[in-house]
N, C-alpha and C. Protein backbone atom coordinates (compact mmCIF):
# COMPACT_ATOMS: atom_id res chain seq x y z
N UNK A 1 61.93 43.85 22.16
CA UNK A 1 60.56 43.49 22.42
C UNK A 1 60.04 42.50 21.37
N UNK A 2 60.56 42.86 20.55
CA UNK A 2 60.03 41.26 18.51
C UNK A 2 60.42 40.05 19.43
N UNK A 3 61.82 40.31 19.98
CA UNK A 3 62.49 38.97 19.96
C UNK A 3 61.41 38.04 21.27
N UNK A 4 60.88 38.95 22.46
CA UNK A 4 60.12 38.35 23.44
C UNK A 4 59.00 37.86 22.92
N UNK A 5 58.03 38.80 21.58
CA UNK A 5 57.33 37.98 21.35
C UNK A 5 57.14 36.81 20.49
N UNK A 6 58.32 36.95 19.51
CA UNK A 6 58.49 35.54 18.75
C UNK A 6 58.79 34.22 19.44
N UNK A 7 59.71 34.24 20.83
CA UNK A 7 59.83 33.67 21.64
C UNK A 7 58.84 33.00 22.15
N UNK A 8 57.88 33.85 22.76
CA UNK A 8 56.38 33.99 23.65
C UNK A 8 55.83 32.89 22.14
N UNK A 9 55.70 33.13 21.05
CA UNK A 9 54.94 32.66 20.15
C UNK A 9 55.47 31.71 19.63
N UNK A 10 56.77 30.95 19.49
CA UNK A 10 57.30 30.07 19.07
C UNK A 10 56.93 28.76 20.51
N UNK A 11 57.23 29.44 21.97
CA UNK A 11 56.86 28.37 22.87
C UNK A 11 55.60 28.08 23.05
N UNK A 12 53.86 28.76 22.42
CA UNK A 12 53.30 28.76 22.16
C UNK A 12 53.17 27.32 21.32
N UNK A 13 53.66 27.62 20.02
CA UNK A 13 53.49 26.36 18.99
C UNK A 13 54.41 25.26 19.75
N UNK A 14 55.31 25.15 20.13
CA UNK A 14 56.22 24.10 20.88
C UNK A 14 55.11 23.39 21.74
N UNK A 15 54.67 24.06 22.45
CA UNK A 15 53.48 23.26 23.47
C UNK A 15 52.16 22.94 22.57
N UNK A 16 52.18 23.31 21.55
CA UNK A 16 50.73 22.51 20.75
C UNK A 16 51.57 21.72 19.87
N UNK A 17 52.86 21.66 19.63
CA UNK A 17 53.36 20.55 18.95
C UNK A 17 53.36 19.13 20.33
N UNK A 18 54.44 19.80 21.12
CA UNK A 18 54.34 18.86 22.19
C UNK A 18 53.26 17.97 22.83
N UNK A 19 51.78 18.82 22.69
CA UNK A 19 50.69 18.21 22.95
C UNK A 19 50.38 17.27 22.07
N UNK A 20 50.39 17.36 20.83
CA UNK A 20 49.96 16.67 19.72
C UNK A 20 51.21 15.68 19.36
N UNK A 21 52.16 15.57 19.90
CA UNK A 21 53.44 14.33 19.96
C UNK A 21 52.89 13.46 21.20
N UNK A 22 51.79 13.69 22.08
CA UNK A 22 52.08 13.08 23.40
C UNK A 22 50.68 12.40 22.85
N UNK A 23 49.75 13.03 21.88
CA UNK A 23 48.58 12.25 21.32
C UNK A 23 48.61 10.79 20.79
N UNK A 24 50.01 11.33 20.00
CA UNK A 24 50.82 9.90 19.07
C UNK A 24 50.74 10.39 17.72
N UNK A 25 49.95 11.20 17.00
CA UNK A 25 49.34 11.94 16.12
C UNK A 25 49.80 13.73 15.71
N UNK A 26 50.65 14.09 14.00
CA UNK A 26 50.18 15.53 14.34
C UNK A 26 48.88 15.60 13.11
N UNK A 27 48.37 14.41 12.77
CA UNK A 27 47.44 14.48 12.36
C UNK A 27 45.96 14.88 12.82
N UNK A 28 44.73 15.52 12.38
CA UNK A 28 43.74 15.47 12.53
C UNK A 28 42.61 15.10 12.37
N UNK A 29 42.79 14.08 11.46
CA UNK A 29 41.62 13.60 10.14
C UNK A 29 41.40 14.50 9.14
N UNK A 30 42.08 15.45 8.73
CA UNK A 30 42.01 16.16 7.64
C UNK A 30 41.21 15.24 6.39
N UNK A 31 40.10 15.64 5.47
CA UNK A 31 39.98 14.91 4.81
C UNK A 31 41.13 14.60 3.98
N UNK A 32 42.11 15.64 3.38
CA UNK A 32 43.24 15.59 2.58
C UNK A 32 44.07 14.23 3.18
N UNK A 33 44.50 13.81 4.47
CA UNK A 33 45.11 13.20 5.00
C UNK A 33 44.31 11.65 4.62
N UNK A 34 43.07 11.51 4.92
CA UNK A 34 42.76 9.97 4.51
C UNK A 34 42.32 10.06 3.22
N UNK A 35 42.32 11.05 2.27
CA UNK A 35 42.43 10.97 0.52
C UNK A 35 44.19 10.41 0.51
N UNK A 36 45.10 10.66 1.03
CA UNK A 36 46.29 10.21 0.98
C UNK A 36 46.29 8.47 1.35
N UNK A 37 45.52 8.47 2.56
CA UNK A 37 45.65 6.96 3.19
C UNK A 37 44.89 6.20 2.32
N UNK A 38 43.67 6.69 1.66
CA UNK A 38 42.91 5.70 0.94
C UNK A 38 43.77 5.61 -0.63
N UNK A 39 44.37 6.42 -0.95
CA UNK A 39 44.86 6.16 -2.14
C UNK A 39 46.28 5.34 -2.15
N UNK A 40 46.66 5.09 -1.05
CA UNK A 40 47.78 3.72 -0.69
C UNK A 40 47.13 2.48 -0.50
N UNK A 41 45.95 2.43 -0.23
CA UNK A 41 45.26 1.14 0.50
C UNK A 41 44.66 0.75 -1.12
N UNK A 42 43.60 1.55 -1.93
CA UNK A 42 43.48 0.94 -3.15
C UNK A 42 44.51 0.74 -3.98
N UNK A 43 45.58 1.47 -4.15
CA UNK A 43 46.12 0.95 -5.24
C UNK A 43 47.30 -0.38 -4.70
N UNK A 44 47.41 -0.19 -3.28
CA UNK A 44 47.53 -2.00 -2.99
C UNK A 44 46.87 -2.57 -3.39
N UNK A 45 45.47 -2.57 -2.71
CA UNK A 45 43.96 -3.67 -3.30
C UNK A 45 44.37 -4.02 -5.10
N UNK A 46 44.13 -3.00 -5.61
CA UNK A 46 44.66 -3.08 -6.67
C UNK A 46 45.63 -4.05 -7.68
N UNK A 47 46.88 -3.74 -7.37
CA UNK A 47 48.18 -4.28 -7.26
C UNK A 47 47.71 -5.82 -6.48
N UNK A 48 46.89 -6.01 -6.03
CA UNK A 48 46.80 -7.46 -5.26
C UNK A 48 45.78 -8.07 -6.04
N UNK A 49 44.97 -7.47 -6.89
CA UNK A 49 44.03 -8.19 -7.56
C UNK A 49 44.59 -8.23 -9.02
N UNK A 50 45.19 -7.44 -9.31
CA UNK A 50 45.94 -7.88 -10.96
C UNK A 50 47.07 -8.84 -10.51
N UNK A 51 47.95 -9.21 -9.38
CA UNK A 51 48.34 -10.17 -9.23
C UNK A 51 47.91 -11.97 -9.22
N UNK A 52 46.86 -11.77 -8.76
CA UNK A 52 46.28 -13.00 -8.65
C UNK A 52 45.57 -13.08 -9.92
N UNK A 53 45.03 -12.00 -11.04
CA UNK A 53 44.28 -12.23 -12.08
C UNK A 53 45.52 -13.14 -12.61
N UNK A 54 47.02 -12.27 -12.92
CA UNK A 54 47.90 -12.87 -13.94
C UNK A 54 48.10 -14.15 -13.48
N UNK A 55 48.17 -14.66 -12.23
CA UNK A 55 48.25 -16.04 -11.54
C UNK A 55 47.20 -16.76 -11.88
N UNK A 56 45.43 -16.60 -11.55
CA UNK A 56 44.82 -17.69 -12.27
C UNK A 56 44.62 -17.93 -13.92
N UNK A 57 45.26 -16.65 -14.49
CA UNK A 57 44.65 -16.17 -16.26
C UNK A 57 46.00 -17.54 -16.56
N UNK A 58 46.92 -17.61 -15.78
CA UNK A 58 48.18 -18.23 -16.20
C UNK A 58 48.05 -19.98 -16.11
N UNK A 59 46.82 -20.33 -15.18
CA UNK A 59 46.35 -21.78 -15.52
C UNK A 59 45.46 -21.70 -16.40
N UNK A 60 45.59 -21.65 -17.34
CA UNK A 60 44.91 -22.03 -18.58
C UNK A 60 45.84 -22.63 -19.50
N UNK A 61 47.45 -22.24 -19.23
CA UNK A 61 48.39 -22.88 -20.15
C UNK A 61 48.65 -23.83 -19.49
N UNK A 62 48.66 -24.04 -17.84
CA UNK A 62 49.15 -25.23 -17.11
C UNK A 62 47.95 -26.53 -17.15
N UNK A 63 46.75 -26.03 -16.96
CA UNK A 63 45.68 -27.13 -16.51
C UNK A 63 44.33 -25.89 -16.96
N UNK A 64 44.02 -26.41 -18.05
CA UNK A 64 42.58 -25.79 -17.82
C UNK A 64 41.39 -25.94 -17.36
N UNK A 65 41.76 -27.85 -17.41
CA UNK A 65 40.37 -28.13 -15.87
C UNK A 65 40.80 -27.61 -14.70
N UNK A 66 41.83 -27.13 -13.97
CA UNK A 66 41.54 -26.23 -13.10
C UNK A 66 41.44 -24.58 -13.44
N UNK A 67 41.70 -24.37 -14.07
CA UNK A 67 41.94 -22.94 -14.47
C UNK A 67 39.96 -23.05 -14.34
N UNK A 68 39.29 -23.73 -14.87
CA UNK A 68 37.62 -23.85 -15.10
C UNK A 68 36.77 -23.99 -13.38
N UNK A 69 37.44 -24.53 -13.08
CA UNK A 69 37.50 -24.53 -11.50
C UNK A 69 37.46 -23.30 -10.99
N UNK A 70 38.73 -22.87 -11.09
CA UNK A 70 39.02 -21.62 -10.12
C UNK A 70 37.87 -19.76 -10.90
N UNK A 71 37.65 -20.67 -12.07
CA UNK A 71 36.70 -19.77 -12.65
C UNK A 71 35.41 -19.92 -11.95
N UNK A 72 35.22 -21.14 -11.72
CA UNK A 72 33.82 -21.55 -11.60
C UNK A 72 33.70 -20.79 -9.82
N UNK A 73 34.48 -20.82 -9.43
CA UNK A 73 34.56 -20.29 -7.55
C UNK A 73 34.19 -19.22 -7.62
N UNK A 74 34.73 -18.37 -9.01
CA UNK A 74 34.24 -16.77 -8.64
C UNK A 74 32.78 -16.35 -8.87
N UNK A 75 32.33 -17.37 -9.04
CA UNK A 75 30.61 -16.75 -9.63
C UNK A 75 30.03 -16.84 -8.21
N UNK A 76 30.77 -17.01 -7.02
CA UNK A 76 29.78 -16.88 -5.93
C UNK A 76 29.30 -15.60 -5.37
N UNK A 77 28.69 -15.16 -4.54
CA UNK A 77 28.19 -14.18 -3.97
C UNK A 77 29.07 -12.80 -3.22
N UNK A 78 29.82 -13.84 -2.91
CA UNK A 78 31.01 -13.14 -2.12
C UNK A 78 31.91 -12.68 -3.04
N UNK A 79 32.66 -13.47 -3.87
CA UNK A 79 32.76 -12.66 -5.00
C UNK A 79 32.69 -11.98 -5.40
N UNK A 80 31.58 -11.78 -5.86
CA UNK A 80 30.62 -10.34 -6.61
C UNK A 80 30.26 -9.39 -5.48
N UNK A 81 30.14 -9.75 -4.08
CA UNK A 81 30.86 -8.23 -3.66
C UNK A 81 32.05 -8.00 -3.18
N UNK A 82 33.24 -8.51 -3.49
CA UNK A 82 34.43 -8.50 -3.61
C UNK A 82 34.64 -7.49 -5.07
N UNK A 83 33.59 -8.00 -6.18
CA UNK A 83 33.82 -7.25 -7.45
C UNK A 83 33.79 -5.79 -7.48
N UNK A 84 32.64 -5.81 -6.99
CA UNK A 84 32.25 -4.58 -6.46
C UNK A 84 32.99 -3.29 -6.07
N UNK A 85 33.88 -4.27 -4.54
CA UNK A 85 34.95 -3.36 -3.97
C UNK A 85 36.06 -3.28 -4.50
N UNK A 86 35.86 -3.93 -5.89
CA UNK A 86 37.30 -3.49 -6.68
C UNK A 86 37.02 -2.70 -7.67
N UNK A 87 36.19 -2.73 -8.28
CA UNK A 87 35.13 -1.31 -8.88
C UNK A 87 35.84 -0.04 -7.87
N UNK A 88 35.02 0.30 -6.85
CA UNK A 88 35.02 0.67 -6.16
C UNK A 88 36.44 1.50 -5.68
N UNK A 89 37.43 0.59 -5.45
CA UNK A 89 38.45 0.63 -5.26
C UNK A 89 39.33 1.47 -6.79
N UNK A 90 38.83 0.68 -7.62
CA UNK A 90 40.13 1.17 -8.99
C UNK A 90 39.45 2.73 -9.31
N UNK A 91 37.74 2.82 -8.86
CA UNK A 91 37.60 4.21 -9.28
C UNK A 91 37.63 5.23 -8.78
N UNK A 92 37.91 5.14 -7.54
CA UNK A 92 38.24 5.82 -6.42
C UNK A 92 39.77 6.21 -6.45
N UNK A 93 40.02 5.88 -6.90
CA UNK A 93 41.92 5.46 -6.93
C UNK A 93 41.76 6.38 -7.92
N UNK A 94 41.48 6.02 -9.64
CA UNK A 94 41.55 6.79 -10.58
C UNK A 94 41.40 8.45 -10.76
N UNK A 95 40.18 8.07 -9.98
CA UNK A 95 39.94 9.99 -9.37
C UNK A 95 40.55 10.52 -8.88
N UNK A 96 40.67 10.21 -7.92
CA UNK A 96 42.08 11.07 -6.57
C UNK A 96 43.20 10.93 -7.42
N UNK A 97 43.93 10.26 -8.46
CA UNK A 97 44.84 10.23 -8.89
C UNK A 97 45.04 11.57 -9.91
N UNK A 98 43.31 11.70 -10.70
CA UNK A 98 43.70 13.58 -11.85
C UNK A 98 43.70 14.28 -10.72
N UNK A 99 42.71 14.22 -9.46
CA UNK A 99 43.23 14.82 -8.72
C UNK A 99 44.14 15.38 -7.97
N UNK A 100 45.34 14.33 -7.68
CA UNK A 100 46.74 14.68 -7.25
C UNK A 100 47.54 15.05 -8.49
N UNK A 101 47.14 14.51 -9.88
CA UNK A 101 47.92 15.28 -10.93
C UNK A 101 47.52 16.55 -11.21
N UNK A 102 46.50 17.18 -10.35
CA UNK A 102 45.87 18.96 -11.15
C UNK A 102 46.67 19.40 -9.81
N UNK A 103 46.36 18.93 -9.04
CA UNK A 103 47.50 19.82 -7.75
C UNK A 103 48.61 19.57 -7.35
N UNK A 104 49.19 19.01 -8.08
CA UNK A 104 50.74 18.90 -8.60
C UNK A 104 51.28 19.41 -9.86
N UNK A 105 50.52 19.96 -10.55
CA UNK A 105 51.03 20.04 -12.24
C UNK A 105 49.81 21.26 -12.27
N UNK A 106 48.62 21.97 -12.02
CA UNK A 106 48.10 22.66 -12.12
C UNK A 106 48.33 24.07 -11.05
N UNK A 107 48.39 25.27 -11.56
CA UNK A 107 48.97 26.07 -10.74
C UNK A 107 48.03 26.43 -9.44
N UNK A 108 46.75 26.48 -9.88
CA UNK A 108 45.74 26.88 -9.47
C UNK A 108 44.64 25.08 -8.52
N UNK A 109 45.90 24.31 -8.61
CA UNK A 109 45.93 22.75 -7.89
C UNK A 109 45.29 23.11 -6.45
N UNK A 110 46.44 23.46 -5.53
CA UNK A 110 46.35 23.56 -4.40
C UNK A 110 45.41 24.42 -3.43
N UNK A 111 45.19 25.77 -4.37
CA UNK A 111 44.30 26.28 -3.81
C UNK A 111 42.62 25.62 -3.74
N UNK A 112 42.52 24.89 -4.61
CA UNK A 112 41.23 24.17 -5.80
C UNK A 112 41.27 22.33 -4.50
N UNK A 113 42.11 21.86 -3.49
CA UNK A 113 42.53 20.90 -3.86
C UNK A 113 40.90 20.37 -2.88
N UNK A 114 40.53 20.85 -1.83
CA UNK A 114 39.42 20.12 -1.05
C UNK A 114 38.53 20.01 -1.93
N UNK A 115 37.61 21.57 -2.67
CA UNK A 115 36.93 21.14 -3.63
C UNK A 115 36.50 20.28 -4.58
N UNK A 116 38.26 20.00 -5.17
CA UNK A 116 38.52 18.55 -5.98
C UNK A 116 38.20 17.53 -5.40
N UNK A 117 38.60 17.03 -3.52
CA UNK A 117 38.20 16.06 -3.35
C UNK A 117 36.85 16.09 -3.49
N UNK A 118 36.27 16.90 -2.73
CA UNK A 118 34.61 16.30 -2.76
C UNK A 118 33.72 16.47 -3.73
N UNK A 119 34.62 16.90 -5.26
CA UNK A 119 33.88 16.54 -6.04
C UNK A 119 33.87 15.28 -6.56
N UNK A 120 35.44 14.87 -6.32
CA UNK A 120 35.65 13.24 -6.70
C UNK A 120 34.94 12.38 -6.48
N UNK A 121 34.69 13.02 -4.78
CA UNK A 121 33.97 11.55 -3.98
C UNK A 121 32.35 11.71 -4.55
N UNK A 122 31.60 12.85 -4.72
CA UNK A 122 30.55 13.07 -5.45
C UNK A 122 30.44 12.10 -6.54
N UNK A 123 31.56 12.42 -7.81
CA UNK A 123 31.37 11.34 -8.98
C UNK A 123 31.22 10.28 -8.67
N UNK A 124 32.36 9.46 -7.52
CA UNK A 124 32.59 8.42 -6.59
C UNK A 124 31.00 7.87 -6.66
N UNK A 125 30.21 8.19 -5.55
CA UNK A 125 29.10 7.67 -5.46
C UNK A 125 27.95 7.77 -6.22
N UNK A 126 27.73 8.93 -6.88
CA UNK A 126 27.04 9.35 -8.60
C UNK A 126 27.39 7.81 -9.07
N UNK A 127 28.63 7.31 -9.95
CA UNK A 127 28.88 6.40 -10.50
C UNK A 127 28.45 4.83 -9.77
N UNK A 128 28.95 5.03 -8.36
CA UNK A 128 29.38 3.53 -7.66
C UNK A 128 27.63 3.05 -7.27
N UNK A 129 26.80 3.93 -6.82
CA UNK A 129 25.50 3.41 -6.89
C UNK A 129 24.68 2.75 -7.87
N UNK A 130 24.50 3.31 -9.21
CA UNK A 130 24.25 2.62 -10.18
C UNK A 130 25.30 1.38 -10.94
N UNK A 131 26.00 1.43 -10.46
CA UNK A 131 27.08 0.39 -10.85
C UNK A 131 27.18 -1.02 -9.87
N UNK A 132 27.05 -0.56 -8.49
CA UNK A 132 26.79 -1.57 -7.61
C UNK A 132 25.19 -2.35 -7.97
N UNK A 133 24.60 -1.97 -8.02
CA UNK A 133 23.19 -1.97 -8.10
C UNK A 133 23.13 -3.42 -9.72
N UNK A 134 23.37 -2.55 -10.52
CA UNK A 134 23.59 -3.04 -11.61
C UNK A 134 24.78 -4.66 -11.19
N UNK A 135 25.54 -4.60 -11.13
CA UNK A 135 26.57 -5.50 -10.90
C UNK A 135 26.03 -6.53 -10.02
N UNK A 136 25.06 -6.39 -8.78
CA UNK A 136 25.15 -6.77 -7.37
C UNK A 136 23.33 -7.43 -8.07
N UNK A 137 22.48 -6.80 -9.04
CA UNK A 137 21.34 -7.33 -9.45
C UNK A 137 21.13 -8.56 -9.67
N UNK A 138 21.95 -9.85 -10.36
CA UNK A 138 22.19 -11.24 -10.48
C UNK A 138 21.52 -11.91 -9.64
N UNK A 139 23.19 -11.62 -8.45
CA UNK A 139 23.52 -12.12 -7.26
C UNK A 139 22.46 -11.82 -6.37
N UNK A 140 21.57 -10.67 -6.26
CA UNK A 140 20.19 -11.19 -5.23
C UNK A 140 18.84 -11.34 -5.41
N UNK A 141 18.96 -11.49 -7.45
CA UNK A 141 18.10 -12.14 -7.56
C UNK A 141 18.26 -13.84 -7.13
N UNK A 142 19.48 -14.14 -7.69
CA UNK A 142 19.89 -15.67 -7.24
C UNK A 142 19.53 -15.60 -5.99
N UNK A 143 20.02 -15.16 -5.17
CA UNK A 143 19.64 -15.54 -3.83
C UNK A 143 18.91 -15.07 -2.99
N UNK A 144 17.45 -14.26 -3.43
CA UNK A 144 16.28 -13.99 -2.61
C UNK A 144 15.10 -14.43 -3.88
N UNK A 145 15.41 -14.57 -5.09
CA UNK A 145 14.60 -14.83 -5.45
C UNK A 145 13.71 -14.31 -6.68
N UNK A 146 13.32 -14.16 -8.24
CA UNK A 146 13.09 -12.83 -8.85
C UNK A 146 12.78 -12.97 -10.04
N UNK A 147 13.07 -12.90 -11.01
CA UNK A 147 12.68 -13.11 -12.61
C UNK A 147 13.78 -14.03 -12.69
């Protein structure tokens, strides 16, 4: 009689696996699942913006009238909220990162681990509001107008 119902209960999960293979997905949006996806996407962003720093920091030995140039491009608007989303990006990254090191290396990690996220993302926007604000202040005074 065990064996009918482990059976009974194994074809059970087979058909909610099977359902969820025919979705395309055995994902759900778990927040845990896009704390994983966002922490591949910044530390690309990342990795793509210290690339191009060492690339323009590196015309200054080749040509520094352009190296002054390519300086002078970044003071635009777009820019600075490009800056922003790399703020944004590296501190977001940084967080989730003690975070994946306390629930990997902390015993009491995994049980602790949602909490951790949404306290991260808490600091996350605690920090990124006054920082945007601050950062992003220049740029619309320049361009609406202001002291």
């Amino acid at each position: 009689m065990s064996t009918t119902a482990s059976t009974a209960t194994e074809a059970a999960a087979s058909d909610r696996a099977g359902a969820s293979r025919r979705q395309g997905t055995f994902y759900r949006g778990d927040p845990g699942m896009w704390s994983w996806v966002l922490h591949r996407i910044t530390g690309v962003l990342t990795f793509f913006f210290l690339f191009v720093h060492v690339l323009d920091t590196a015309l200054v030995r080749v040509s520094p009238d352009t190296y002054n140039e390519v300086i002078e491009t970044y003071k635009t608007p777009l820019v600075n909220l490009l800056e922003v989303g790399l703020v944004g990006a590296v501190l977001f990254h940084a967080l989730n990162g003690i975070r994946v090191m306390l629930v990997d290396f902390w015993e009491k990690g995994p049980k602790f681990q949602k909490p951790m996220l949404w306290t991260i993302l808490a600091i996350w926007v605690v920090v990124m509001i006054p920082g945007a604000f601050f950062m992003m202040k220049r740029t619309v005074e320049t361009l609406f107008g202001g002291n």
